[in-house]
PDB file of N, CA and C in Angstrom:
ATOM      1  N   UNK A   1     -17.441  29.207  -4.793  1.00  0.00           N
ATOM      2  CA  UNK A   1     -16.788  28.896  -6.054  1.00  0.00           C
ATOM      3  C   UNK A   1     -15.619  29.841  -6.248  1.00  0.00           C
ATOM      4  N   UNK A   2     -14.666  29.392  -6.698  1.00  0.00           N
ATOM      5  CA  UNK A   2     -13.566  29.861  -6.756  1.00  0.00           C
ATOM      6  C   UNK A   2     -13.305  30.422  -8.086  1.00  0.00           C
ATOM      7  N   UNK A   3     -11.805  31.198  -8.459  1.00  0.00           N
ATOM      8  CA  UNK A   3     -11.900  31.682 -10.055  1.00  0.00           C
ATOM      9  C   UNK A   3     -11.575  30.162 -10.817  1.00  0.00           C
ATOM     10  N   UNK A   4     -10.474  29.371 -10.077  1.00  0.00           N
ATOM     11  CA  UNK A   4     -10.252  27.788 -10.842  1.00  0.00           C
ATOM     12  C   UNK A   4     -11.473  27.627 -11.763  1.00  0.00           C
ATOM     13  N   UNK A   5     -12.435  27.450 -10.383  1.00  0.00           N
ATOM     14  CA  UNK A   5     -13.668  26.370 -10.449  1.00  0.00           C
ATOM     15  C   UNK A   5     -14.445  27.204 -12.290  1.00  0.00           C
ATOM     16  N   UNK A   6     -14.305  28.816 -11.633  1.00  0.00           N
ATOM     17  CA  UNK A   6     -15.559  29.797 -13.354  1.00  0.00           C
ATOM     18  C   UNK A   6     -14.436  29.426 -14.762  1.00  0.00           C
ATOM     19  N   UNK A   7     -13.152  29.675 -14.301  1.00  0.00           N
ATOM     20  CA  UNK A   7     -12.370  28.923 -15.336  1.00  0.00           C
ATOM     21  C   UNK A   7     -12.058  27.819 -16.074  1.00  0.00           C
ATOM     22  N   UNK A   8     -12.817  26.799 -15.433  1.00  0.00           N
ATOM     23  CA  UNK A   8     -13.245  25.501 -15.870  1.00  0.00           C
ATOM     24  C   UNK A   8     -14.400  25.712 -16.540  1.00  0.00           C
ATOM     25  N   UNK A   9     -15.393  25.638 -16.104  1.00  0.00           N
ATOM     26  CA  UNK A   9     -16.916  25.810 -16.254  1.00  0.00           C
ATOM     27  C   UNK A   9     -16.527  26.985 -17.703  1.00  0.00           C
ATOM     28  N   UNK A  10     -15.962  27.628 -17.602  1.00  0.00           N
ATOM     29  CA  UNK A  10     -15.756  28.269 -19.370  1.00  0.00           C
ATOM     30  C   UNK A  10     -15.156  27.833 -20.600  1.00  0.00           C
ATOM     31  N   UNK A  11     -14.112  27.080 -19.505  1.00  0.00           N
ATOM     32  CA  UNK A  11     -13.224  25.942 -20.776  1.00  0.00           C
ATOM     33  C   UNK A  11     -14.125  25.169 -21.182  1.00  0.00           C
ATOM     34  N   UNK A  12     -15.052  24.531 -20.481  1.00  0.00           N
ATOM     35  CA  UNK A  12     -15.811  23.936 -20.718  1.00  0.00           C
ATOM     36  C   UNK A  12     -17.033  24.182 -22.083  1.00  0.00           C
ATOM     37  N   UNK A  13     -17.499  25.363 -21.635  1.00  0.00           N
ATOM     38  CA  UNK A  13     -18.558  25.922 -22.616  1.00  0.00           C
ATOM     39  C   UNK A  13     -18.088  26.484 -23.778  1.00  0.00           C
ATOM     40  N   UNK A  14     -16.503  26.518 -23.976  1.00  0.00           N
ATOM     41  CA  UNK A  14     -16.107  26.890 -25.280  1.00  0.00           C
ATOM     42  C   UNK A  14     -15.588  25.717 -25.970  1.00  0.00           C
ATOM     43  N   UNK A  15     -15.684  24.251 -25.264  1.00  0.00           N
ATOM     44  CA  UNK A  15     -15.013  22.986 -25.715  1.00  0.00           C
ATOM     45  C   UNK A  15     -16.306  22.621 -26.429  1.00  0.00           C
ATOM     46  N   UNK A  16     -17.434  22.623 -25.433  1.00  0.00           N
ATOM     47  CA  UNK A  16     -18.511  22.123 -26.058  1.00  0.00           C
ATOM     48  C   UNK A  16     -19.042  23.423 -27.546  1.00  0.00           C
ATOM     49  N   UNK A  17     -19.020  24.485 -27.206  1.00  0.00           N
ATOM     50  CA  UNK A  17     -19.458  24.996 -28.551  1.00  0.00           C
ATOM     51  C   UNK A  17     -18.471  25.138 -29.885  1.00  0.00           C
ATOM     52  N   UNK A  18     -16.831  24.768 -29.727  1.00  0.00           N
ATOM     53  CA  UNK A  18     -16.711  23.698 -30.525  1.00  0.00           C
ATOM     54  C   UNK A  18     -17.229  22.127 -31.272  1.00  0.00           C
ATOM     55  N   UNK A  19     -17.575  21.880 -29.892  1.00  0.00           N
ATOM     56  CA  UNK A  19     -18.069  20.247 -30.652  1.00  0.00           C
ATOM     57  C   UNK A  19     -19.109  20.692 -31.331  1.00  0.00           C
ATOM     58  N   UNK A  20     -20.233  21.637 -31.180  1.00  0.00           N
ATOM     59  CA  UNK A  20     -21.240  22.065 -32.013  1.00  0.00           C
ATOM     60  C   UNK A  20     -20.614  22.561 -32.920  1.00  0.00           C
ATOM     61  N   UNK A  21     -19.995  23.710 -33.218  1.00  0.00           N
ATOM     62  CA  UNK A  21     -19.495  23.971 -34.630  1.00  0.00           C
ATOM     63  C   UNK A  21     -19.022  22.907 -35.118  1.00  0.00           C
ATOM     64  N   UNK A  22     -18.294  22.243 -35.208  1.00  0.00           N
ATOM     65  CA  UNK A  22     -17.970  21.003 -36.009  1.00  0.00           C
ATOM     66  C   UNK A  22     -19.041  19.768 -36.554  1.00  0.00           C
ATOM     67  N   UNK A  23     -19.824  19.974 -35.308  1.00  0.00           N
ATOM     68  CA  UNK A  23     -21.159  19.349 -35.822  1.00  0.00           C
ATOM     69  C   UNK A  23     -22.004  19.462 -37.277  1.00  0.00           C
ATOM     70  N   UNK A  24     -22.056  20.994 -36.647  1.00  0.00           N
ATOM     71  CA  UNK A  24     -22.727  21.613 -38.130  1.00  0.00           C
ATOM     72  C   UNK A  24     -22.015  22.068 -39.263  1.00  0.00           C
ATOM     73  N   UNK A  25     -20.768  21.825 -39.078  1.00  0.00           N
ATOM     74  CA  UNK A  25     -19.463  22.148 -40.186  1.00  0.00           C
ATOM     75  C   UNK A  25     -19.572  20.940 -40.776  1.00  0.00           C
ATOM     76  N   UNK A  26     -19.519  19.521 -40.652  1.00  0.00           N
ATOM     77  CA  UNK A  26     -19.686  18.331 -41.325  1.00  0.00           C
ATOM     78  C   UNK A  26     -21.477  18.169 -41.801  1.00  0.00           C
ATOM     79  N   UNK A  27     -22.171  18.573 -41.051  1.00  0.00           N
ATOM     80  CA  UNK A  27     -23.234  19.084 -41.614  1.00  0.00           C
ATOM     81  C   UNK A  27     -23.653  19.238 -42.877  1.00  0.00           C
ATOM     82  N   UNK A  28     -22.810  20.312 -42.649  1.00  0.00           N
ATOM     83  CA  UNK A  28     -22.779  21.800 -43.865  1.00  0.00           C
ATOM     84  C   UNK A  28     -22.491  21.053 -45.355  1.00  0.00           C
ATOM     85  N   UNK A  29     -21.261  20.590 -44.846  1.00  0.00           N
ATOM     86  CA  UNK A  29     -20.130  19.538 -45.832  1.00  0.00           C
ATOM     87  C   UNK A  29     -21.172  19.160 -46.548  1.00  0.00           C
ATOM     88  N   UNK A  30     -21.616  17.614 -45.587  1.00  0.00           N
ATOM     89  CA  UNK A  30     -22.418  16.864 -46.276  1.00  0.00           C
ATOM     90  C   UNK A  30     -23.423  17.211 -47.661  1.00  0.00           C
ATOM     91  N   UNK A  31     -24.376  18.191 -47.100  1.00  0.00           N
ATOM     92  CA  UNK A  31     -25.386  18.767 -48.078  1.00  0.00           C
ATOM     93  C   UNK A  31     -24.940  19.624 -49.111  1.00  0.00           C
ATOM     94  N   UNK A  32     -23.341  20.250 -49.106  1.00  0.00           N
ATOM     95  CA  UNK A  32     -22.574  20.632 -50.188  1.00  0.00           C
ATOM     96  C   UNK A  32     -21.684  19.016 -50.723  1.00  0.00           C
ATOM     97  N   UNK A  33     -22.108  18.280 -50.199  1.00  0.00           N
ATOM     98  CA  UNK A  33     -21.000  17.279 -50.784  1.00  0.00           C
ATOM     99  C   UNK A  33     -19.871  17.277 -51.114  1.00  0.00           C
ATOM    100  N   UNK A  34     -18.966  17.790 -50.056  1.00  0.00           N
ATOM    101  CA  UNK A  34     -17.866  17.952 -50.032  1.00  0.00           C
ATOM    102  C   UNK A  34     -17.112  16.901 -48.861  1.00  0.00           C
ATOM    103  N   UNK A  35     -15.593  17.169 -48.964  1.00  0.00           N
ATOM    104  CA  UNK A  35     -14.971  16.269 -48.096  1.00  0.00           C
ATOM    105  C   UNK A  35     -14.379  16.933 -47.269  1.00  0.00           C
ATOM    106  N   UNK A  36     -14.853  15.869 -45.811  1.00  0.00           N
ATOM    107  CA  UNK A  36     -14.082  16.437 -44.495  1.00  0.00           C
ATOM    108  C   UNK A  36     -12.705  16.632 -44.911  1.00  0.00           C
ATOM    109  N   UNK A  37     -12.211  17.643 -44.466  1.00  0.00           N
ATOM    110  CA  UNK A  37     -10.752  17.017 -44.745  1.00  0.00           C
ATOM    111  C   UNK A  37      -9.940  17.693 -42.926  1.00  0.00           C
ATOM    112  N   UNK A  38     -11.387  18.436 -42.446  1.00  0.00           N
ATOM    113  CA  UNK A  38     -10.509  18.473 -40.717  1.00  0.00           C
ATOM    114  C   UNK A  38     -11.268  20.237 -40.145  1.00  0.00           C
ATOM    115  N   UNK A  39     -11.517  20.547 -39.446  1.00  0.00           N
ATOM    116  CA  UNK A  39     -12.377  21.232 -38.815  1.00  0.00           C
ATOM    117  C   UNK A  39     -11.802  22.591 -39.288  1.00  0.00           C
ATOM    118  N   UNK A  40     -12.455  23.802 -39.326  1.00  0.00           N
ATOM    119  CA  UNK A  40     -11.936  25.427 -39.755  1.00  0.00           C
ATOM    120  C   UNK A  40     -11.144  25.932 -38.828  1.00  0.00           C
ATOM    121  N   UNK A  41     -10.029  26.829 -39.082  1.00  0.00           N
ATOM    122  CA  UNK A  41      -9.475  27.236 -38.373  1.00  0.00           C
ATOM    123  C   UNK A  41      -9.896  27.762 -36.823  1.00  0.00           C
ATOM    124  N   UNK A  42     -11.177  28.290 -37.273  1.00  0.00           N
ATOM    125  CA  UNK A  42     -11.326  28.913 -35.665  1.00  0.00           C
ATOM    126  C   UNK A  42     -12.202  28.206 -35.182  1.00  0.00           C
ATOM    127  N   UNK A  43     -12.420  26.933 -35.305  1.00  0.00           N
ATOM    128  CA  UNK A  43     -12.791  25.659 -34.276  1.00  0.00           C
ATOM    129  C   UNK A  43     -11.413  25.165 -33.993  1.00  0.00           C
ATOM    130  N   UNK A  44     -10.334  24.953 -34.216  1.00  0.00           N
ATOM    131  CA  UNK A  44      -8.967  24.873 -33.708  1.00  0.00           C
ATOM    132  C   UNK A  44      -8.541  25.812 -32.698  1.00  0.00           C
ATOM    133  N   UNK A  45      -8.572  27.200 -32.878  1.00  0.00           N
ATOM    134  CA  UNK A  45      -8.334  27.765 -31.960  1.00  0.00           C
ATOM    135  C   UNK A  45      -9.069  28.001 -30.900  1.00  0.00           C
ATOM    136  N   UNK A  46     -10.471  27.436 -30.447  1.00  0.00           N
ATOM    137  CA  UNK A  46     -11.853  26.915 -29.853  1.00  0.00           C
ATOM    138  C   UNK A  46     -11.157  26.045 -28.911  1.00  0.00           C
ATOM    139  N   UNK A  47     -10.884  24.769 -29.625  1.00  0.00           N
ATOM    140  CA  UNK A  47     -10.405  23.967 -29.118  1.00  0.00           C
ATOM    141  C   UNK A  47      -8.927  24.201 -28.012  1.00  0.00           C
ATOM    142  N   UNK A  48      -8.117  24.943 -28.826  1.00  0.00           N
ATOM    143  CA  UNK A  48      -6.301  24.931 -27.777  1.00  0.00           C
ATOM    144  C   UNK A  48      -6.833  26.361 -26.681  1.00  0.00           C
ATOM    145  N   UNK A  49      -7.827  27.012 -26.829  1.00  0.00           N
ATOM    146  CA  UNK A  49      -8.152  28.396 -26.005  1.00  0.00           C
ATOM    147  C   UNK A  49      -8.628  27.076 -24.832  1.00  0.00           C
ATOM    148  N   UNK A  50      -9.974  26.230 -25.428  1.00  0.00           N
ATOM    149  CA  UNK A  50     -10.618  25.714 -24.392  1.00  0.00           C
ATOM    150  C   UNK A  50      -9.473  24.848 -23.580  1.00  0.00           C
ATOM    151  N   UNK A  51      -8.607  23.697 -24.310  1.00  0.00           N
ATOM    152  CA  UNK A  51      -7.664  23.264 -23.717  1.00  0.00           C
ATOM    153  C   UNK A  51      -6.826  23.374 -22.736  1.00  0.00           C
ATOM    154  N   UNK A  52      -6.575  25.100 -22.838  1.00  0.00           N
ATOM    155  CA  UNK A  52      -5.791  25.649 -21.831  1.00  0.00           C
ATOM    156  C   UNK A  52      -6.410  26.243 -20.894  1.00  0.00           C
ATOM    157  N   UNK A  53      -7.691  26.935 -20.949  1.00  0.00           N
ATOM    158  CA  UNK A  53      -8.958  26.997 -19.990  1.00  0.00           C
ATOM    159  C   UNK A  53      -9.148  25.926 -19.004  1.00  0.00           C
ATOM    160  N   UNK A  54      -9.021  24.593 -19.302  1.00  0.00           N
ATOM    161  CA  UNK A  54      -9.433  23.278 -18.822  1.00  0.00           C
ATOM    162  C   UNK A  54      -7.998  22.881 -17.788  1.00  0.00           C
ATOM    163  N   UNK A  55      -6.833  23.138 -18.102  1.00  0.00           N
ATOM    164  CA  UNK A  55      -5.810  22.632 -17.876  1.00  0.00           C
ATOM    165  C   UNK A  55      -5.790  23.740 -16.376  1.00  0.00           C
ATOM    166  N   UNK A  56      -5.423  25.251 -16.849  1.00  0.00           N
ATOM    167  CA  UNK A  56      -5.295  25.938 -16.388  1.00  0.00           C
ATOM    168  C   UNK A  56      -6.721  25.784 -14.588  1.00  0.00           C
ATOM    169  N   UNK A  57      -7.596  25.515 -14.976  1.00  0.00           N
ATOM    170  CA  UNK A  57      -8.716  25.054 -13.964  1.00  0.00           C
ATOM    171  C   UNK A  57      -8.282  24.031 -13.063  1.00  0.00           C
ATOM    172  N   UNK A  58      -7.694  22.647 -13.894  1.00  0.00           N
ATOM    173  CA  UNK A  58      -7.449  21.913 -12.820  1.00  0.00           C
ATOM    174  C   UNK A  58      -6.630  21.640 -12.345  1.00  0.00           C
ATOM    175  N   UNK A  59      -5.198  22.897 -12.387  1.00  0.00           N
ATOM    176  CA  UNK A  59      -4.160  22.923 -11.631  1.00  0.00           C
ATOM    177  C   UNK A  59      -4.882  23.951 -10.763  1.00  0.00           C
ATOM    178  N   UNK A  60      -5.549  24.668 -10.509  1.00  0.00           N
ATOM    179  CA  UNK A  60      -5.950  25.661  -9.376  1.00  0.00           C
ATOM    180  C   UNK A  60      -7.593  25.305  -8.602  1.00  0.00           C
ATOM    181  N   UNK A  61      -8.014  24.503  -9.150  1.00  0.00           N
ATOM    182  CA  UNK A  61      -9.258  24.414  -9.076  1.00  0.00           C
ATOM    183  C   UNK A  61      -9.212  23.594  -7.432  1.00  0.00           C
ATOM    184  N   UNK A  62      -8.376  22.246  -7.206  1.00  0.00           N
ATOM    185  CA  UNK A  62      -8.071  21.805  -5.804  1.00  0.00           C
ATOM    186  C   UNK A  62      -8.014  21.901  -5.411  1.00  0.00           C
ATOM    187  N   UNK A  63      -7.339  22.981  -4.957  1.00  0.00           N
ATOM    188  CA  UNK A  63      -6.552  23.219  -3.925  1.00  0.00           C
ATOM    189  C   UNK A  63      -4.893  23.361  -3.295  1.00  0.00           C
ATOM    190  N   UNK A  64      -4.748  23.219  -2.376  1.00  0.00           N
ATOM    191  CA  UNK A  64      -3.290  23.071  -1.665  1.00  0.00           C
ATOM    192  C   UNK A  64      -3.396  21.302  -1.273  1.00  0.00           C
ATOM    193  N   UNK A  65      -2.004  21.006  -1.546  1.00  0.00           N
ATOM    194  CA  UNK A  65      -1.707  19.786  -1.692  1.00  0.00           C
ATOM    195  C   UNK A  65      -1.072  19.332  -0.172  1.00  0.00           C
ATOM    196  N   UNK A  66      -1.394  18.526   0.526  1.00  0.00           N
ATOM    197  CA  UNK A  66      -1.389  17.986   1.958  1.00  0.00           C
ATOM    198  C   UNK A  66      -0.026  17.209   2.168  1.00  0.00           C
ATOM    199  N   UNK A  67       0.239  16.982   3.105  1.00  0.00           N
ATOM    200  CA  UNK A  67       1.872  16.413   3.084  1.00  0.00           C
ATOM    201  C   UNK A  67       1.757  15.092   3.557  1.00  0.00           C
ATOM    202  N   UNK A  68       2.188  14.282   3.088  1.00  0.00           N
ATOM    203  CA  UNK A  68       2.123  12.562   3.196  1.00  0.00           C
ATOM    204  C   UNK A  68       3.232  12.233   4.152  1.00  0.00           C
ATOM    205  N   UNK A  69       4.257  12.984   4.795  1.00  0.00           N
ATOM    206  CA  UNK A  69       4.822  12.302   5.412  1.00  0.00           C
ATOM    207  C   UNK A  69       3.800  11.822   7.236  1.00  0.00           C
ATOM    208  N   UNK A  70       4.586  10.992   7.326  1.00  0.00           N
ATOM    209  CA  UNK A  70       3.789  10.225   8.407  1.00  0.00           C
ATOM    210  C   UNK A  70       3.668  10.884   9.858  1.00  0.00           C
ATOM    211  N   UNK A  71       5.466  11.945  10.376  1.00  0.00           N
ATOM    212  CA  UNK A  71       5.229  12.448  11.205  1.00  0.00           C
ATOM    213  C   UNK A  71       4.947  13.807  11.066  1.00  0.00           C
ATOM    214  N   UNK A  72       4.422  14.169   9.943  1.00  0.00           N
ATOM    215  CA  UNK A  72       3.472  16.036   9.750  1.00  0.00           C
ATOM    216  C   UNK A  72       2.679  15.647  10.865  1.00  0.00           C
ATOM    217  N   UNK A  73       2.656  17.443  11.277  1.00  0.00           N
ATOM    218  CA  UNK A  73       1.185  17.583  12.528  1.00  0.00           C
ATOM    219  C   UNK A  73      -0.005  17.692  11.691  1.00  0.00           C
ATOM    220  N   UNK A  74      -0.563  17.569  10.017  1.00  0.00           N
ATOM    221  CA  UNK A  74      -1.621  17.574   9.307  1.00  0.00           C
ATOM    222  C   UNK A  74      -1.980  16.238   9.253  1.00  0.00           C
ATOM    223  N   UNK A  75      -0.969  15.187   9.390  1.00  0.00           N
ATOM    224  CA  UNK A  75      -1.509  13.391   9.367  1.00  0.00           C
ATOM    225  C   UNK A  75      -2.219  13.209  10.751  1.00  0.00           C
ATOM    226  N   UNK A  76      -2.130  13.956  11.931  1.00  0.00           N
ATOM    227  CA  UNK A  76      -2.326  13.374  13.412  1.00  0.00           C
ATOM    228  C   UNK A  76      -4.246  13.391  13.470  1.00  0.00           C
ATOM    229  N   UNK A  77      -4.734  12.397  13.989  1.00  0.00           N
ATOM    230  CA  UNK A  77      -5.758  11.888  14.180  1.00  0.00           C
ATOM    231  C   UNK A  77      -6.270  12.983  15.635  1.00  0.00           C
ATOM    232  N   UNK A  78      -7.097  13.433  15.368  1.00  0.00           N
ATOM    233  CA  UNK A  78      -7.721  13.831  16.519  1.00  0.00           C
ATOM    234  C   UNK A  78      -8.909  13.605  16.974  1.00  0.00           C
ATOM    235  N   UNK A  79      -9.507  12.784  16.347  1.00  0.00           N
ATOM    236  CA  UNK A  79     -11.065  12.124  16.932  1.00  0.00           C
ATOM    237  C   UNK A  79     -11.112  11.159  16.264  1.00  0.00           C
ATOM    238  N   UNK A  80     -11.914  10.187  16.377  1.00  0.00           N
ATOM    239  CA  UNK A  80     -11.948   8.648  15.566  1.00  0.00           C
ATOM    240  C   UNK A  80     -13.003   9.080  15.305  1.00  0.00           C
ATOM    241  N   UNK A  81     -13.653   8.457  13.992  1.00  0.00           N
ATOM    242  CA  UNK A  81     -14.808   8.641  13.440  1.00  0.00           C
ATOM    243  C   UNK A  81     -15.809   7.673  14.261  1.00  0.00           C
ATOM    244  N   UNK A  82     -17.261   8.362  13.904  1.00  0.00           N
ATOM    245  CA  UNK A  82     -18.682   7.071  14.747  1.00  0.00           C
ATOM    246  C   UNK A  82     -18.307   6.572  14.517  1.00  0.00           C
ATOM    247  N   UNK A  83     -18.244   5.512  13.429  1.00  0.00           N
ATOM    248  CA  UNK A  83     -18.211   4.303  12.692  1.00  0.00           C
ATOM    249  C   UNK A  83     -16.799   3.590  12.935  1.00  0.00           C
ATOM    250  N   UNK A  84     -16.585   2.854  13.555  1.00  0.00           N
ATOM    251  CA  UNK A  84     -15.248   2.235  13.586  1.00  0.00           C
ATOM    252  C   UNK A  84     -15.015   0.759  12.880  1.00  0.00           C
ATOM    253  N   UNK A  85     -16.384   0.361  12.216  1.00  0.00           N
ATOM    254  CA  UNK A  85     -16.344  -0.940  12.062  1.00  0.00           C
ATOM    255  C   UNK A  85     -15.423  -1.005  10.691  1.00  0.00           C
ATOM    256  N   UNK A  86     -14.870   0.091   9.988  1.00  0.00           N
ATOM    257  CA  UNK A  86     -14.067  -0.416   8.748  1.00  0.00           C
ATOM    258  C   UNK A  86     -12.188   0.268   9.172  1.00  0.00           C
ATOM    259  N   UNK A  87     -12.588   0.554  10.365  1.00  0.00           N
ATOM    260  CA  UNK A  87     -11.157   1.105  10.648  1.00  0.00           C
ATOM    261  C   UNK A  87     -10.409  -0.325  10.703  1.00  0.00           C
ATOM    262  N   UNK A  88      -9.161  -0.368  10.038  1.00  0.00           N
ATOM    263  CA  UNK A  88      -8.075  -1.327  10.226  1.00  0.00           C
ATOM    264  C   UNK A  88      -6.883  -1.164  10.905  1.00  0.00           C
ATOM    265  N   UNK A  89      -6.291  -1.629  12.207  1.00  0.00           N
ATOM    266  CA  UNK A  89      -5.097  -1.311  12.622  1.00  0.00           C
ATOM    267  C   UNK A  89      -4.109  -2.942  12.600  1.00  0.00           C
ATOM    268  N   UNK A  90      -4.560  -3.454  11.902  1.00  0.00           N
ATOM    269  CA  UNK A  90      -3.571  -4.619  12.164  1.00  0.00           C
ATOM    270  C   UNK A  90      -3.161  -4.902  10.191  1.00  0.00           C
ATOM    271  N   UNK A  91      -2.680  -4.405   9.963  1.00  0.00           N
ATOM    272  CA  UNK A  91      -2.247  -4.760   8.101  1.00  0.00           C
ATOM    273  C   UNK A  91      -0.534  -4.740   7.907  1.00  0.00           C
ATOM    274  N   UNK A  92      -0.412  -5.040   6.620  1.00  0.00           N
ATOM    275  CA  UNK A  92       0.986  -5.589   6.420  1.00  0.00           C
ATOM    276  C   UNK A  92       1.609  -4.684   6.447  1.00  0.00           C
ATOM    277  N   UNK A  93       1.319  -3.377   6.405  1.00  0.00           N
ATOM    278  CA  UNK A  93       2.289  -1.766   6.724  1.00  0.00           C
ATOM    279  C   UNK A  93       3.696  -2.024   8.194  1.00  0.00           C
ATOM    280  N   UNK A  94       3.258  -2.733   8.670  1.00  0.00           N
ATOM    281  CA  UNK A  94       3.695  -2.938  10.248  1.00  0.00           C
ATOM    282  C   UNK A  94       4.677  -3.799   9.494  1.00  0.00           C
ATOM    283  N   UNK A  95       4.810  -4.322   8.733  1.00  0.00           N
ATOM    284  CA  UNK A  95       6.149  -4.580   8.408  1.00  0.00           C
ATOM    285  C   UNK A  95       7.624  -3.827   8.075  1.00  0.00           C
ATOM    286  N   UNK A  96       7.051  -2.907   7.599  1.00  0.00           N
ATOM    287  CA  UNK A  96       8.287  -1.909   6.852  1.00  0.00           C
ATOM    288  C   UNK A  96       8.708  -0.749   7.943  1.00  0.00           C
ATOM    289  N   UNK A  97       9.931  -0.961   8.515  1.00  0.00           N
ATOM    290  CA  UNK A  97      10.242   0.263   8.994  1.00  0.00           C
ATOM    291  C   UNK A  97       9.765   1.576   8.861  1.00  0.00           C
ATOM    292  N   UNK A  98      10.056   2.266  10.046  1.00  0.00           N
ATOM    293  CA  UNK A  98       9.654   3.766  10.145  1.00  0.00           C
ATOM    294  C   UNK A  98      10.640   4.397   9.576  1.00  0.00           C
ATOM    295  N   UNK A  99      11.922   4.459   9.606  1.00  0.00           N
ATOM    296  CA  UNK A  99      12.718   5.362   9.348  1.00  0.00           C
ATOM    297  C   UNK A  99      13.545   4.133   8.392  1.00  0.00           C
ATOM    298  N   UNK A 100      13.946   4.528   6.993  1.00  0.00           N
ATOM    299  CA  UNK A 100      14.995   3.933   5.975  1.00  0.00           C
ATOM    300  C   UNK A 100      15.843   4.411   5.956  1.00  0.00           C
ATOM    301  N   UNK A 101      17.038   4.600   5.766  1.00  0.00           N
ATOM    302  CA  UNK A 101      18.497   4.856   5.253  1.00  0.00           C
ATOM    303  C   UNK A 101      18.770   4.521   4.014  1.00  0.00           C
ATOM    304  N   UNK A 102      18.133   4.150   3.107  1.00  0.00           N
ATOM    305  CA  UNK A 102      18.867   3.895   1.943  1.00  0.00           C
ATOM    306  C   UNK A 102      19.044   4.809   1.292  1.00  0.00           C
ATOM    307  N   UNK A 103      20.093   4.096   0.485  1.00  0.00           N
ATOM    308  CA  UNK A 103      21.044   5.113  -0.587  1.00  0.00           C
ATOM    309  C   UNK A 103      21.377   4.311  -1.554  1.00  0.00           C
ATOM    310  N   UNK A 104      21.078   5.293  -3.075  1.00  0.00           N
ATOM    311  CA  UNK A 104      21.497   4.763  -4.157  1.00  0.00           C
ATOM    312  C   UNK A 104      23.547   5.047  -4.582  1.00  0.00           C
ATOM    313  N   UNK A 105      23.638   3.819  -4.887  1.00  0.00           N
ATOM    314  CA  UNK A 105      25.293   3.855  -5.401  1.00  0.00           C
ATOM    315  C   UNK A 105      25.329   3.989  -7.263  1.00  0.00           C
TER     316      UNK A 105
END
C-alpha cells in the first residue's frame, strides 16, 4: 500500500464521519424542532478537507500512466496468453492507416 492508497482510505473516513455528523445534526434538529437550513460549519470543512483527501488519492493512488502510441517498446507483445480463443486479429482497425499527415488549416 502506498501513501495515495492511506490517503484515500482517510478521505474516506473523514467523508463518512461527516455523513454521520449530519445525520445526527438533522437528528438533533428534529427533536428541537427546528429547521434544516444546511449542515454546521465544521461538517463543511469535513467535507472540502475530505474532498481534497479523495482527489488528492486518486491522482497518485494509480500509478504511472503507459504510452498508447502503437510503436512504444511498452505496447510490444512478448508472449501470447494460454487462452487464445478471444484474441482477435482480423477487425476494422486494418482499415485506417499507420502513419496520418493531417493538418488542421
Amino acid at each position: 500500500m502506498g501513501a495515495g492508497f492511506l490517503v484515500g482510505v482517510i478521505g474516506v473516513l473523514i467523508l463518512s464521519h461527516a455523513t454521520y455528523s449530519t445525520i445526527q445534526y438533522r437528528a438533533l434538529l428534529k427533536i428541537t424542532e427546528e429547521e434544516f437550513s444546511g449542515p454546521p460549519i465544521d461538517v463543511v470543512i469535513e467535507l472540502i478537507v475530505s474532498l481534497v483527501l479523495c482527489l488528492w488519492a486518486a491522482m497518485a493512488a494509480p500509478g504511472n500512466f503507459k504510452s498508447i502510441h502503437p510503436q512504444s517498446e511498452e505496447n510490444r507483445v512478448v508472449a501470447l496468453p494460454a487462452n487464445l480463443d478471444f484474441m482477435i486479429f482480423n477487425h476494422r482497425g486494418k482499415i485506417f492507416p499507420l502513419e496520418t499527415e493531417l493538418k488542421l488549416k
